[in-house]
C-alpha atoms as a PDB file:
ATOM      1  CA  UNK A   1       0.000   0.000   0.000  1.00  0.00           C
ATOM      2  CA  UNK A   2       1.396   3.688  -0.970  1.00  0.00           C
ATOM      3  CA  UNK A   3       1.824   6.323   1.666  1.00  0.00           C
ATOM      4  CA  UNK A   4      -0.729   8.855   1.381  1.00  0.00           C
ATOM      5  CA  UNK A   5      -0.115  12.338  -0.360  1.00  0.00           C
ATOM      6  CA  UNK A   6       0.813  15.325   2.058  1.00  0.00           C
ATOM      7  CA  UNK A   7      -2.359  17.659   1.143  1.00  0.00           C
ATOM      8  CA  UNK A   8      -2.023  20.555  -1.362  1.00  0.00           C
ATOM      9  CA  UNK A   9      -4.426  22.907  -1.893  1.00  0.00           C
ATOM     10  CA  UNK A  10      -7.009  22.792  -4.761  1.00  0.00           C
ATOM     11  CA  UNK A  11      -5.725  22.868  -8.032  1.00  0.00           C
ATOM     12  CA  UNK A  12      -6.428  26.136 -10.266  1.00  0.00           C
ATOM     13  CA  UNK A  13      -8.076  25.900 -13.562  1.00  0.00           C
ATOM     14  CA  UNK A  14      -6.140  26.686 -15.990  1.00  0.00           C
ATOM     15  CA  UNK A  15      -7.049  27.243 -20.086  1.00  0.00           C
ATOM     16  CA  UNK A  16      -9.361  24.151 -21.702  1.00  0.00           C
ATOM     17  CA  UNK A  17      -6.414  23.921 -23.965  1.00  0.00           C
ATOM     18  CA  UNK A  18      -3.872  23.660 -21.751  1.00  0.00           C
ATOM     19  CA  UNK A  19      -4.993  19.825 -21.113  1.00  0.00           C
ATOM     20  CA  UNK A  20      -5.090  17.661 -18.250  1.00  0.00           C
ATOM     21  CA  UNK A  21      -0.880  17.269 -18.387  1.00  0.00           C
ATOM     22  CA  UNK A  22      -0.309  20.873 -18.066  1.00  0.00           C
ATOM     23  CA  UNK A  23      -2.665  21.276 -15.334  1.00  0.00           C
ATOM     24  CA  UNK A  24      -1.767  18.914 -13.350  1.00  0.00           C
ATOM     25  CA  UNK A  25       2.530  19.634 -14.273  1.00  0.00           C
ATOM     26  CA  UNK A  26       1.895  23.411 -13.227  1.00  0.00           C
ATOM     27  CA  UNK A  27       0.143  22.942 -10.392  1.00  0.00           C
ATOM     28  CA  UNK A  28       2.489  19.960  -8.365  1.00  0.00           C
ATOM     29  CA  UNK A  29       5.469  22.172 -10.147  1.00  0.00           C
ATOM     30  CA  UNK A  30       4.167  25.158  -8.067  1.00  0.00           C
ATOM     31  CA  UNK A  31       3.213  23.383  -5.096  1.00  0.00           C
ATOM     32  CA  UNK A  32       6.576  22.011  -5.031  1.00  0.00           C
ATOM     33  CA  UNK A  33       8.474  25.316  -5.366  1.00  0.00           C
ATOM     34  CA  UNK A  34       6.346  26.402  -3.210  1.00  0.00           C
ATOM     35  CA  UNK A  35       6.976  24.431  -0.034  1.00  0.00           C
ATOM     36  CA  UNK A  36       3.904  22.852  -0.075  1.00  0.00           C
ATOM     37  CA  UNK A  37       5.243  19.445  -1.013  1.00  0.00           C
ATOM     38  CA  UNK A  38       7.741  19.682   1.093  1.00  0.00           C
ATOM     39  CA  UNK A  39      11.468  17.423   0.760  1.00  0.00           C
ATOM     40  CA  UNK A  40      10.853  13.870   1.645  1.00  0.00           C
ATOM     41  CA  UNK A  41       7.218  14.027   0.808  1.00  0.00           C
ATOM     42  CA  UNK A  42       5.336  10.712  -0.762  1.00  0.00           C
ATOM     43  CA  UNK A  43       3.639  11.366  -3.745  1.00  0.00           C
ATOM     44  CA  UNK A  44       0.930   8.620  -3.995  1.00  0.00           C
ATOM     45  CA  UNK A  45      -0.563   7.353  -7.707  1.00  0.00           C
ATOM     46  CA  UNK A  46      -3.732   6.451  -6.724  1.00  0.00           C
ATOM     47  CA  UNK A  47      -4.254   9.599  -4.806  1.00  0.00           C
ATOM     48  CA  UNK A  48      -3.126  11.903  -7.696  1.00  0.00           C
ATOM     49  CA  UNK A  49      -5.254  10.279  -9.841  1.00  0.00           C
ATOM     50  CA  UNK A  50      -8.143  11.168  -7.674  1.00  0.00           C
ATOM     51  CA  UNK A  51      -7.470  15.025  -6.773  1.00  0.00           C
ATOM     52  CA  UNK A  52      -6.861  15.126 -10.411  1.00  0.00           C
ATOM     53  CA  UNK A  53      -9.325  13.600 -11.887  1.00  0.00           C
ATOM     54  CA  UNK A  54      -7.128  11.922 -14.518  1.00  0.00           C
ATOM     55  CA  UNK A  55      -5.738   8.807 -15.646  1.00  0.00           C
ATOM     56  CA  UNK A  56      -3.250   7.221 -14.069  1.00  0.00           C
ATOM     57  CA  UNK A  57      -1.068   7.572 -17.996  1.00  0.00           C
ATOM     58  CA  UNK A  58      -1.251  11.112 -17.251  1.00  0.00           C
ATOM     59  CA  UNK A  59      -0.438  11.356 -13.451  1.00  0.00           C
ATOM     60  CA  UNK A  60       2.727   8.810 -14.699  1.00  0.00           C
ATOM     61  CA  UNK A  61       3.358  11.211 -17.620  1.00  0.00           C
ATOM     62  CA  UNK A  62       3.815  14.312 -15.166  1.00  0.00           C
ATOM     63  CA  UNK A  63       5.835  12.717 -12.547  1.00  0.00           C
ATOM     64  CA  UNK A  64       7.805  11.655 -15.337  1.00  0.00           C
ATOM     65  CA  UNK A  65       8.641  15.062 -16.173  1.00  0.00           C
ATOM     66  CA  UNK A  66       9.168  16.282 -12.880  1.00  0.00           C
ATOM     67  CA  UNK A  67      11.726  13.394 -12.376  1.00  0.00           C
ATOM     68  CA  UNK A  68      13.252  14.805 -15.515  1.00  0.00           C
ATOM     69  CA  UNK A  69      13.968  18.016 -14.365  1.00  0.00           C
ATOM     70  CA  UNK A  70      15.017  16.726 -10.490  1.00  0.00           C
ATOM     71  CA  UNK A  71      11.726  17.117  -8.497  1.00  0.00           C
ATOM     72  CA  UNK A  72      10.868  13.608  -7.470  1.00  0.00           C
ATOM     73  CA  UNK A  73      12.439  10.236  -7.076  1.00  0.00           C
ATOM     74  CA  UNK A  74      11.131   6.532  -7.460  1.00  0.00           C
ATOM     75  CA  UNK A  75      12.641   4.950  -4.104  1.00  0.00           C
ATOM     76  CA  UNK A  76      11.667   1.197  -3.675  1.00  0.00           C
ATOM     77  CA  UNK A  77       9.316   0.213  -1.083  1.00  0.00           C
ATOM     78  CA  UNK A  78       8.741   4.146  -0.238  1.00  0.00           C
ATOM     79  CA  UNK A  79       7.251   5.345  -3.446  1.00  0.00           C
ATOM     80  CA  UNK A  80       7.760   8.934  -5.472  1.00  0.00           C
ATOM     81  CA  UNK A  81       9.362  11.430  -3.195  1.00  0.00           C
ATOM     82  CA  UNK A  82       9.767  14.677  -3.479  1.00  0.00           C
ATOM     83  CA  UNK A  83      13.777  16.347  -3.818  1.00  0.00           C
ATOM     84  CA  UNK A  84      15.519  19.171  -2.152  1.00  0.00           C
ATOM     85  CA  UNK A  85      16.266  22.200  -4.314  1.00  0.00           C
ATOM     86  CA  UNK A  86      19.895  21.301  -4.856  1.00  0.00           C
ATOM     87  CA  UNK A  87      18.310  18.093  -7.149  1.00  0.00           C
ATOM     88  CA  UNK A  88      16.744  20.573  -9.478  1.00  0.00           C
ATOM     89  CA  UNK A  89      17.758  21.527 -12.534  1.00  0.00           C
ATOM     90  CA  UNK A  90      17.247  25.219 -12.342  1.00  0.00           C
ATOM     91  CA  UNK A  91      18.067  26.305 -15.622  1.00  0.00           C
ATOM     92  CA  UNK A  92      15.239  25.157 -17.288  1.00  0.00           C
ATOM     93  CA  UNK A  93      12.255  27.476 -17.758  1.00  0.00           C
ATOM     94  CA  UNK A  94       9.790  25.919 -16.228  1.00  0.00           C
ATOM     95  CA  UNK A  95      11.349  25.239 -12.767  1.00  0.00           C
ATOM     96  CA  UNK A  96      12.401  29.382 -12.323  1.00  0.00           C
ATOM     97  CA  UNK A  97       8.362  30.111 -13.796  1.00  0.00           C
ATOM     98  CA  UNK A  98       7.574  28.054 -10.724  1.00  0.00           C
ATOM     99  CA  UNK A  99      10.040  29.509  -8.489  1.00  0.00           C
ATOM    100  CA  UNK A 100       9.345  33.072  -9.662  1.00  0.00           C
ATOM    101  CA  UNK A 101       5.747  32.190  -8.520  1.00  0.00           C
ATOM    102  CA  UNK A 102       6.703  31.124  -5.164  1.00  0.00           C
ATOM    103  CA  UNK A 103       6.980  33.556  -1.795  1.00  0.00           C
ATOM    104  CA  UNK A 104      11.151  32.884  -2.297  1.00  0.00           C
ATOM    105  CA  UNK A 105      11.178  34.791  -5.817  1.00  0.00           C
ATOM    106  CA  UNK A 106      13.645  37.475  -4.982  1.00  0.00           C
ATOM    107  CA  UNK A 107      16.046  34.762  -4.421  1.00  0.00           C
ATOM    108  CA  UNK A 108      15.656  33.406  -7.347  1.00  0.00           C
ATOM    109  CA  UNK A 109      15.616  36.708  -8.936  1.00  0.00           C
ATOM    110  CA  UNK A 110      18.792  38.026  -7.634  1.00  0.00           C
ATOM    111  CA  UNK A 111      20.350  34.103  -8.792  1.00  0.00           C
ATOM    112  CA  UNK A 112      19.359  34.451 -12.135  1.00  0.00           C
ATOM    113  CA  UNK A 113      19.929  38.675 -12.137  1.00  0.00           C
ATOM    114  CA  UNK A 114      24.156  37.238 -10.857  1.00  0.00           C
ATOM    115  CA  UNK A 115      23.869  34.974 -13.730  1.00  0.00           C
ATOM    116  CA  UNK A 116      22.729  37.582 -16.308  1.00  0.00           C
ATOM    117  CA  UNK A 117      25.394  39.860 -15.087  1.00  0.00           C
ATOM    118  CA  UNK A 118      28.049  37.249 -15.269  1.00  0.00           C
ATOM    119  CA  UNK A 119      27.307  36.631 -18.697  1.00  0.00           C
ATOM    120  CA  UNK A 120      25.264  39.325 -20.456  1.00  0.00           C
ATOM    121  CA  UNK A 121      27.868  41.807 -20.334  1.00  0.00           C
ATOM    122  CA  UNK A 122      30.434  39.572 -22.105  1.00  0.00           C
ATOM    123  CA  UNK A 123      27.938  38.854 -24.843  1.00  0.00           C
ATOM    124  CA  UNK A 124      27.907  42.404 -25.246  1.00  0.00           C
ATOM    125  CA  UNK A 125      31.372  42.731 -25.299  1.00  0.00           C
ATOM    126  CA  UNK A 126      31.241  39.638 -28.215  1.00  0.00           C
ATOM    127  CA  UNK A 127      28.536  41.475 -29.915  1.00  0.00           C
ATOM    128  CA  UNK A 128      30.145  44.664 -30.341  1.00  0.00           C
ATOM    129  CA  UNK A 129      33.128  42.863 -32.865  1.00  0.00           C
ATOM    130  CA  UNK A 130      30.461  39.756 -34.183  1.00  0.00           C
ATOM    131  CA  UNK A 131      27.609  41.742 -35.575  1.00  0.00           C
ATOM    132  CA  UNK A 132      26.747  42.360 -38.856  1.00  0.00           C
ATOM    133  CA  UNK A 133      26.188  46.325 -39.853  1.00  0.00           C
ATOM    134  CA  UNK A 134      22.539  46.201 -40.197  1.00  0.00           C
ATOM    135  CA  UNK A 135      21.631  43.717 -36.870  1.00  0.00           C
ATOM    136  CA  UNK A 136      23.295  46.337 -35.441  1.00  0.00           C
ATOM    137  CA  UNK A 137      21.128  48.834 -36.882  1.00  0.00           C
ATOM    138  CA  UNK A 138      18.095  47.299 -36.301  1.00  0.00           C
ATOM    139  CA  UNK A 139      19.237  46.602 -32.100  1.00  0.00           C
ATOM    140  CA  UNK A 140      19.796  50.282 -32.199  1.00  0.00           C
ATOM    141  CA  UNK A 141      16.328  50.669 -33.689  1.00  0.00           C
ATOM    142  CA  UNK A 142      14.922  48.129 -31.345  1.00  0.00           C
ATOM    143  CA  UNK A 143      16.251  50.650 -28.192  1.00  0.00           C
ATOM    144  CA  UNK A 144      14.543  53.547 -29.593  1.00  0.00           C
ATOM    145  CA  UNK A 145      11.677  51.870 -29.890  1.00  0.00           C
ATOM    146  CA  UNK A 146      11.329  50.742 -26.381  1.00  0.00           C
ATOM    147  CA  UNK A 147      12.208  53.989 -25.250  1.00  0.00           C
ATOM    148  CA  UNK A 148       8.534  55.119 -27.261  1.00  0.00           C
ATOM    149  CA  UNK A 149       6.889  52.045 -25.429  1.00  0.00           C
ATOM    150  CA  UNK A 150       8.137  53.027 -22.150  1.00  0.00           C
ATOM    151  CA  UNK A 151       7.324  56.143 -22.301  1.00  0.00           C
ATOM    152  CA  UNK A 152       3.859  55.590 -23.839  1.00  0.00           C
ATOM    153  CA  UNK A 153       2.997  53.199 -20.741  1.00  0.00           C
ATOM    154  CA  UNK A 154       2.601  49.827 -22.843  1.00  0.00           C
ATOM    155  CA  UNK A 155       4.017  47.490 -20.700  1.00  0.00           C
ATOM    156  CA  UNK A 156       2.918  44.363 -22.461  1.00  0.00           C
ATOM    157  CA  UNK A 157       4.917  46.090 -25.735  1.00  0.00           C
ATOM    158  CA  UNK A 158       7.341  47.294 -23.736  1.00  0.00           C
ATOM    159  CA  UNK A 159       8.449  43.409 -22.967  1.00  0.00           C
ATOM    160  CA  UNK A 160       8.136  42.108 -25.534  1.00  0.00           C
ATOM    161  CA  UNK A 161      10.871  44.554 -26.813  1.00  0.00           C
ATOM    162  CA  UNK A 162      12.730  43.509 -23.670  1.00  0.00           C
ATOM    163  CA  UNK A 163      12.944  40.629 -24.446  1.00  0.00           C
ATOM    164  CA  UNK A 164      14.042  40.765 -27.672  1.00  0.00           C
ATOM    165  CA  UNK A 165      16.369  43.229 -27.003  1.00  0.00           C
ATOM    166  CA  UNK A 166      18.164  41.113 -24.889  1.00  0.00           C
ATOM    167  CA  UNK A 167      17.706  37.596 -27.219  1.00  0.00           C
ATOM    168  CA  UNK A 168      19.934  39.599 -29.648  1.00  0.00           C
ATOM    169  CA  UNK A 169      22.157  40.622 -27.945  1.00  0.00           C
ATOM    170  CA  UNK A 170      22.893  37.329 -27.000  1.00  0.00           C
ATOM    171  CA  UNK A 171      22.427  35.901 -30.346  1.00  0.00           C
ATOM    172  CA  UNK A 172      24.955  38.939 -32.050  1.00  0.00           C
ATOM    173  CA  UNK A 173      27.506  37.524 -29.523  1.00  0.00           C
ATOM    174  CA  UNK A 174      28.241  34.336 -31.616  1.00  0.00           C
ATOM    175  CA  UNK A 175      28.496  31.899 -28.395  1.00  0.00           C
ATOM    176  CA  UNK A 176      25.789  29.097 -29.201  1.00  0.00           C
ATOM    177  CA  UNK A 177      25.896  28.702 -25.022  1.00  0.00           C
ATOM    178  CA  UNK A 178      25.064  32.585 -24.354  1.00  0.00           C
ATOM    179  CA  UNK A 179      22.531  31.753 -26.729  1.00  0.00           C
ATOM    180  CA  UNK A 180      21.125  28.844 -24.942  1.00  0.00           C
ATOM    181  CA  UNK A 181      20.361  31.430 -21.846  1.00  0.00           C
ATOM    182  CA  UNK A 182      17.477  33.118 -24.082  1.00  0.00           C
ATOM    183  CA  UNK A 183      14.702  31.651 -22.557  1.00  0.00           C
ATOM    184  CA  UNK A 184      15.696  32.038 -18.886  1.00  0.00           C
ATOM    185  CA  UNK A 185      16.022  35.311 -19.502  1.00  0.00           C
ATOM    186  CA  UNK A 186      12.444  35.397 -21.058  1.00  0.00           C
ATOM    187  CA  UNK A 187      11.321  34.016 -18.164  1.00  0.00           C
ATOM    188  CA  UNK A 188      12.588  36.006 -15.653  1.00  0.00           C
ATOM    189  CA  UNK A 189      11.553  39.606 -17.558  1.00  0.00           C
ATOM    190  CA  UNK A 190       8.339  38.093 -17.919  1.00  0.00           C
ATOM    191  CA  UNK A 191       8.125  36.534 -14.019  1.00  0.00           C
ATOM    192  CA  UNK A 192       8.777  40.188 -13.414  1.00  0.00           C
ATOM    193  CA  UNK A 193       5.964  41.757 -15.367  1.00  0.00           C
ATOM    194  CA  UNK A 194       3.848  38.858 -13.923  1.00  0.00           C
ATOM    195  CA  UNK A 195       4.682  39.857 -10.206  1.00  0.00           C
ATOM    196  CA  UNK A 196       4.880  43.271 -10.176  1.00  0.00           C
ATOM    197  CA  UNK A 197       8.357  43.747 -10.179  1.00  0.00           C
ATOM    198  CA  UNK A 198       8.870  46.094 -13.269  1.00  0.00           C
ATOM    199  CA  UNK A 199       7.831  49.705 -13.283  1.00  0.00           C
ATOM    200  CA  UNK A 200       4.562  50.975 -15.073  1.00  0.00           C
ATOM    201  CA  UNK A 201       6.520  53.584 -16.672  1.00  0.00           C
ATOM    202  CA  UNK A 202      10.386  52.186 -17.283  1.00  0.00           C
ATOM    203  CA  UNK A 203      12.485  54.922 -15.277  1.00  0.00           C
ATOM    204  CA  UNK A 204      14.366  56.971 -18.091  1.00  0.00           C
ATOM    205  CA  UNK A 205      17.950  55.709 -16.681  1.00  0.00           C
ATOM    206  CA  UNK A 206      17.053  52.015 -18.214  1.00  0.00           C
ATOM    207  CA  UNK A 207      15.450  53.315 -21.463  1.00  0.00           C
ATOM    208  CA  UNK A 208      18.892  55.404 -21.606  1.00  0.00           C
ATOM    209  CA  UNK A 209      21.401  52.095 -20.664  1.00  0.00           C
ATOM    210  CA  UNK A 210      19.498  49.910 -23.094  1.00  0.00           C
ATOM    211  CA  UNK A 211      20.090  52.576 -25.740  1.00  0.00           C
ATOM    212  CA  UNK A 212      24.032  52.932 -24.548  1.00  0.00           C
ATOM    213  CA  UNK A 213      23.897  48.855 -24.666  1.00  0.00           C
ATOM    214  CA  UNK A 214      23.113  49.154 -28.155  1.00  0.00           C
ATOM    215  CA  UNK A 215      24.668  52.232 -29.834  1.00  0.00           C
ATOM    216  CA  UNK A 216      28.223  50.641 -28.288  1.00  0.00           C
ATOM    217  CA  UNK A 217      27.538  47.767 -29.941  1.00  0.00           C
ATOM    218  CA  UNK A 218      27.108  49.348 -33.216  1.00  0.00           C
ATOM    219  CA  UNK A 219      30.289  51.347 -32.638  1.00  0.00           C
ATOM    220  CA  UNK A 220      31.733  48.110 -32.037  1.00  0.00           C
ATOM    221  CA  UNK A 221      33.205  49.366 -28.470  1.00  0.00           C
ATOM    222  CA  UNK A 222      33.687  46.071 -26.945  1.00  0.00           C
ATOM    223  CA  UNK A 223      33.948  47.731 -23.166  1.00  0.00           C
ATOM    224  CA  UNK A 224      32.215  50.436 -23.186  1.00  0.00           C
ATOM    225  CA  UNK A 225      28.927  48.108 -24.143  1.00  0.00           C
ATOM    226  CA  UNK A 226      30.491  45.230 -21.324  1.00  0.00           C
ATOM    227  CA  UNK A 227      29.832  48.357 -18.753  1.00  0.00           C
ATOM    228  CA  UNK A 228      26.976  49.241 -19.939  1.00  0.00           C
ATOM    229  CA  UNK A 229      25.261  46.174 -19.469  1.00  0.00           C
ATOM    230  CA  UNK A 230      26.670  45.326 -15.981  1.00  0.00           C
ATOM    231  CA  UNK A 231      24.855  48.957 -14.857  1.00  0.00           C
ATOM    232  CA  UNK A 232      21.960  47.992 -16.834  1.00  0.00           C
ATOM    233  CA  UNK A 233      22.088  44.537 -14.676  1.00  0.00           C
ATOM    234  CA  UNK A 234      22.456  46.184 -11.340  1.00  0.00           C
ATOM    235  CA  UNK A 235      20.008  49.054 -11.906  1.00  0.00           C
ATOM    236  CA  UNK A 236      17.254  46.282 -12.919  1.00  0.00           C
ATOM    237  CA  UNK A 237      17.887  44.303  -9.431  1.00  0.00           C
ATOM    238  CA  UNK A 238      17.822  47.430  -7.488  1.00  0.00           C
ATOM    239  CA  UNK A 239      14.411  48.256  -8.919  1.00  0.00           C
ATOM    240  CA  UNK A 240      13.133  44.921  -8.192  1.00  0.00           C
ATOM    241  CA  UNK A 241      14.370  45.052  -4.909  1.00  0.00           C
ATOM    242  CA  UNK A 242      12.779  48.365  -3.610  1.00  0.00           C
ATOM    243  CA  UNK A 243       9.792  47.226  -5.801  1.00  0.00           C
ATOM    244  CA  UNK A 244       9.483  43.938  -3.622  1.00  0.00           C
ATOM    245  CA  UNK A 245      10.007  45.730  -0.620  1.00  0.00           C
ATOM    246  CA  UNK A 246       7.333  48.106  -1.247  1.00  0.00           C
ATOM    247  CA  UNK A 247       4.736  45.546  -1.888  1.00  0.00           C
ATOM    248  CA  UNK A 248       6.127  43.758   1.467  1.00  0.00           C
ATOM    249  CA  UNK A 249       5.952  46.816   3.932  1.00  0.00           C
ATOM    250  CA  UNK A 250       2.650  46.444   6.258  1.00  0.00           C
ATOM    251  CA  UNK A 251      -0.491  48.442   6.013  1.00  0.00           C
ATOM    252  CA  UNK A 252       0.228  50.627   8.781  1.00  0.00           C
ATOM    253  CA  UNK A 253      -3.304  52.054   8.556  1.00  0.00           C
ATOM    254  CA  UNK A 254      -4.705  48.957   9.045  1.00  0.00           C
ATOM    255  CA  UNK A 255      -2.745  48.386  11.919  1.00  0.00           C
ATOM    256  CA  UNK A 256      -3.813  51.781  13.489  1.00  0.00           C
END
């Protein structure tokens, strides 16, 4: 007989479309980031399949994905148990959507914001001697018109220039492993749209670094687009931070 389930909350509903998989992936994938399956926890089948209300080929599809990416464990005569975080595989983009989800997202904001500036800067650097004239042109273009997004208050086309913004530079640096980092990064700029951790209105200081990022580039100053980036890095966890600490601070009015 399996060990019964540690309870987790009701599972949201997520899009028709989505299917059964998803739902059930995103919501033990949150749940897990989350604390609420906590390490050492039993995952039971039969259980799953009834909280679910799915087939046991889907509940077996799911924990074989979360195995995949180091969030559970068959152990024999125990069952499926749930890892620590040092088991996961943190890289991949579902696993820091989950985390960014979680109560612990600054930390894994300010992981992946190290990780950007470790190597964002550097594919700058690369960029500014491994671009072609007109990529160049157009990231230049792409600055200005984030600036105009920014400025105009469109936040959801004011990411998705982010975003691209910072998928070419990555690309333009000719290192197939910076490249490999694109999605993380779309994850995290869009975890902090999601979360309230990006400005309505972009402060004029990161409209103005993204535009140094890229007219360096095209000038094909390896260093002065390296710094640069590393300001743009630090000024984007600063805002985040006093952002998250804002939202954190109690109601003192309430408490009056």
């Amino acid at each position: 007989m399996e060990p019964s389930s540690p309870e987790v909350a009701a599972a949201p509903t997520l899009p028709a479309e989505s299917g059964l998989h998803a739902r059930v992936l995103e919501h033990l994938g949150t749940a897990i980031c989350g604390g609420e399956l906590a390490p050492g926890s039993v995952l039971n089948i039969d259980e799953l399949v009834d909280r679910y209300a799915v087939s046991r080929s889907v509940v077996r599809e799911v924990l074989r994905v979360l195995a995949s990416i180091g969030f559970i464990e068959a152990r024999r005569r125990v069952g499926v148990m749930i890892r620590p975080a040092s088991a996961w595989n943190v890289f991949d983009p579902q696993v820091i959507r989950w985390r960014l989800a979680s109560a612990g997202r600054m930390a894994q904001l300010r992981s992946i914001t190290e990780l950007r500036t470790a190597v964002e800067p550097h594919a700058a650097y690369l960029a500014a001697s491994r671009i072609g004239r007109d990529e160049a042109s157009d990231l230049v273009g792409l600055a200005a018109k984030m600036w105009a997004a920014g400025e105009a208050g469109d936040e959801e086309r004011f990411l998705h220039l982010d975003i691209e913004f910072h998928r070419r530079v990555l690309v333009a640096s000719g290192n197939e492993m910076f490249v490999r980092l694109q999605e993380l990064v779309a994850e995290v700029l869009t975890g902090r749209h999601k979360h309230h951790l990006m400005p309505h209105h972009p402060h004029e200081q990161a409209l103005q670094m993204h535009a140094d990022v890229a007219q360096a580039i095209q000038r094909r100053d390896g260093e002065r687009a390296r710094r640069a980036m590393v300001q743009l890095m630090e000024q984007a966890f600063d805002e985040m931070k006093s952002l998250w600490e804002q939202t954190a601070l109690p109601d003192r009015s309430k408490a009056e």
